[in-house]
Protein backbone atom coordinates (compact mmCIF):
# COMPACT_ATOMS: atom_id res chain seq x y z
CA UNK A 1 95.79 20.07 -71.54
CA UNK A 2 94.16 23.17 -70.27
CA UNK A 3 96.07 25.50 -68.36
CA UNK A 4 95.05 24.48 -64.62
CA UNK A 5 94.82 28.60 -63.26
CA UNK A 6 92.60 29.59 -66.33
CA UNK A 7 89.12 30.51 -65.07
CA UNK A 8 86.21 30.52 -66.20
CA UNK A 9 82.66 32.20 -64.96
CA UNK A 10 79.82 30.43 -63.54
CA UNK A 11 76.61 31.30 -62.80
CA UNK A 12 75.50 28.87 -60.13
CA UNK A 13 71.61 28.72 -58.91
CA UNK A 14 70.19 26.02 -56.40
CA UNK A 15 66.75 25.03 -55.66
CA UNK A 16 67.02 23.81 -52.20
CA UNK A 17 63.73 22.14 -50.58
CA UNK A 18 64.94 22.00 -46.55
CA UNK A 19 66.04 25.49 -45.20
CA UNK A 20 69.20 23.48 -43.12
CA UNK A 21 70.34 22.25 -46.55
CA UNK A 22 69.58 25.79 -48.04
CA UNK A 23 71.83 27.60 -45.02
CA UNK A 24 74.63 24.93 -45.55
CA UNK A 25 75.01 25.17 -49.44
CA UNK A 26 75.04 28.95 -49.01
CA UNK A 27 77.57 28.93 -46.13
CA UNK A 28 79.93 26.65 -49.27
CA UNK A 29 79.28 28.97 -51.75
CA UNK A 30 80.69 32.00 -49.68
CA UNK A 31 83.79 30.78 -50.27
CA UNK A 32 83.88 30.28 -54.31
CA UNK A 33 82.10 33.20 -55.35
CA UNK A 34 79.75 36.51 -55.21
CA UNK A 35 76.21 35.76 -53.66
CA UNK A 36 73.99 37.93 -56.36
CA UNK A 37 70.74 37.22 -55.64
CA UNK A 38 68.77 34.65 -53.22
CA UNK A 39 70.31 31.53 -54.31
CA UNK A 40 72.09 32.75 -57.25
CA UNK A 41 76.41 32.95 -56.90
CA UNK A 42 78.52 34.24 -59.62
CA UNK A 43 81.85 32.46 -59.10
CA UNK A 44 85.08 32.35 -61.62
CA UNK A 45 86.92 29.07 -60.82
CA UNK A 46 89.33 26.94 -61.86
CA UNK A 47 88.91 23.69 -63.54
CA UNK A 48 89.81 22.00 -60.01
CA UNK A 49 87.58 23.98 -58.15
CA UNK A 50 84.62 23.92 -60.20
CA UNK A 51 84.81 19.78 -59.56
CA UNK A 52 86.06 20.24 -55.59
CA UNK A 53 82.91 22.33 -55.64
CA UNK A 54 80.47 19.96 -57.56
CA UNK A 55 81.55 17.23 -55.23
CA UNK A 56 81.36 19.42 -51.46
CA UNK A 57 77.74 20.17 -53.62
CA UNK A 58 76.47 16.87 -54.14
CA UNK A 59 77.49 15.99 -50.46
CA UNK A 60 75.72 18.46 -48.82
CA UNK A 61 71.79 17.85 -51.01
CA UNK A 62 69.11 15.87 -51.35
CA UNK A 63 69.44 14.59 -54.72
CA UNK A 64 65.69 13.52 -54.64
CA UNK A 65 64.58 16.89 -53.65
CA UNK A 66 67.46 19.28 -54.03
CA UNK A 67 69.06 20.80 -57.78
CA UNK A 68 71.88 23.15 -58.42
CA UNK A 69 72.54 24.25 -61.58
CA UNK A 70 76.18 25.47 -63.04
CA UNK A 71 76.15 27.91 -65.74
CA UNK A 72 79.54 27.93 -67.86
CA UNK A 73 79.35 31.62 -68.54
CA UNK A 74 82.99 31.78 -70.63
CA UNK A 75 86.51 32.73 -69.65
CA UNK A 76 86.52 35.36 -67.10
CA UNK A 77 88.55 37.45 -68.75
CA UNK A 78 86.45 37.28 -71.86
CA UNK A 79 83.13 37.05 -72.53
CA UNK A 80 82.27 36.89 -68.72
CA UNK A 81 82.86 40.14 -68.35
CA UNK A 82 79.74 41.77 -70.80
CA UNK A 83 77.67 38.52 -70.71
CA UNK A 84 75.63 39.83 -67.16
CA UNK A 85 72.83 42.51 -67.70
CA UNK A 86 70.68 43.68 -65.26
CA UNK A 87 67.51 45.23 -65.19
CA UNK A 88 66.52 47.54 -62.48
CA UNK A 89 69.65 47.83 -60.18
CA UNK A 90 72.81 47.44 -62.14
CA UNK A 91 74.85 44.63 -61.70
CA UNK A 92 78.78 45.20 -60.68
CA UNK A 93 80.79 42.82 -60.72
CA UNK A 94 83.23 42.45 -57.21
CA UNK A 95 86.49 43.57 -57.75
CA UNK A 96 89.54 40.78 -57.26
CA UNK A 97 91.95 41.88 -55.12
CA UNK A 98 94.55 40.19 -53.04
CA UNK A 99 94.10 41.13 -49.09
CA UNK A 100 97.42 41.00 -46.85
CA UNK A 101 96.91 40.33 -43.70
């Protein structure tokens, strides 16, 4: 069994047809990773979170109208780290920090 606190990097994107739905699944995705582009996050999660976050997802589209797409990038401690290359503006990855408060 994998070690539950091992994360991995995801590159998730979602095509999202009503602006409501749109606002909603970007409001979610705040909280599991960095917003990169329009409707592009970069998010390192956990086993659990990647599914508590597929299913909060799937209960917020359309699934007629709506997709969102998870790419397994690697471990984020591996190849996660070199595997994003930008063009134009680098890319830099958010720092991970713990904030007391």
């Amino acid at each position: 069994m994998r070690d539950q606190t091992t994360r991995q990097t995801y590159v998730v994107s979602y095509d999202i047809s009503h602006p409501r739905r749109w606002r909603k699944v970007y409001r979610l995705m705040l909280g599991y990773g960095e917003w990169t582009q329009y409707s592009v996050f970069r998010c390192d999660l956990t086993p659990r979170e990647v599914l508590e976050l597929r299913g909060k997802v799937g209960a917020l589209i359309h699934h007629g109208e709506d997709q969102v797409l998870f790419v397994d990038v690697g471990p984020a401690d591996g190849r996660a780290l070199v595997a994003f290359r930008a063009i134009g503006r680098p890319y830099a990855a958010s720092v991970r920090q713990a904030i007391i408060v």
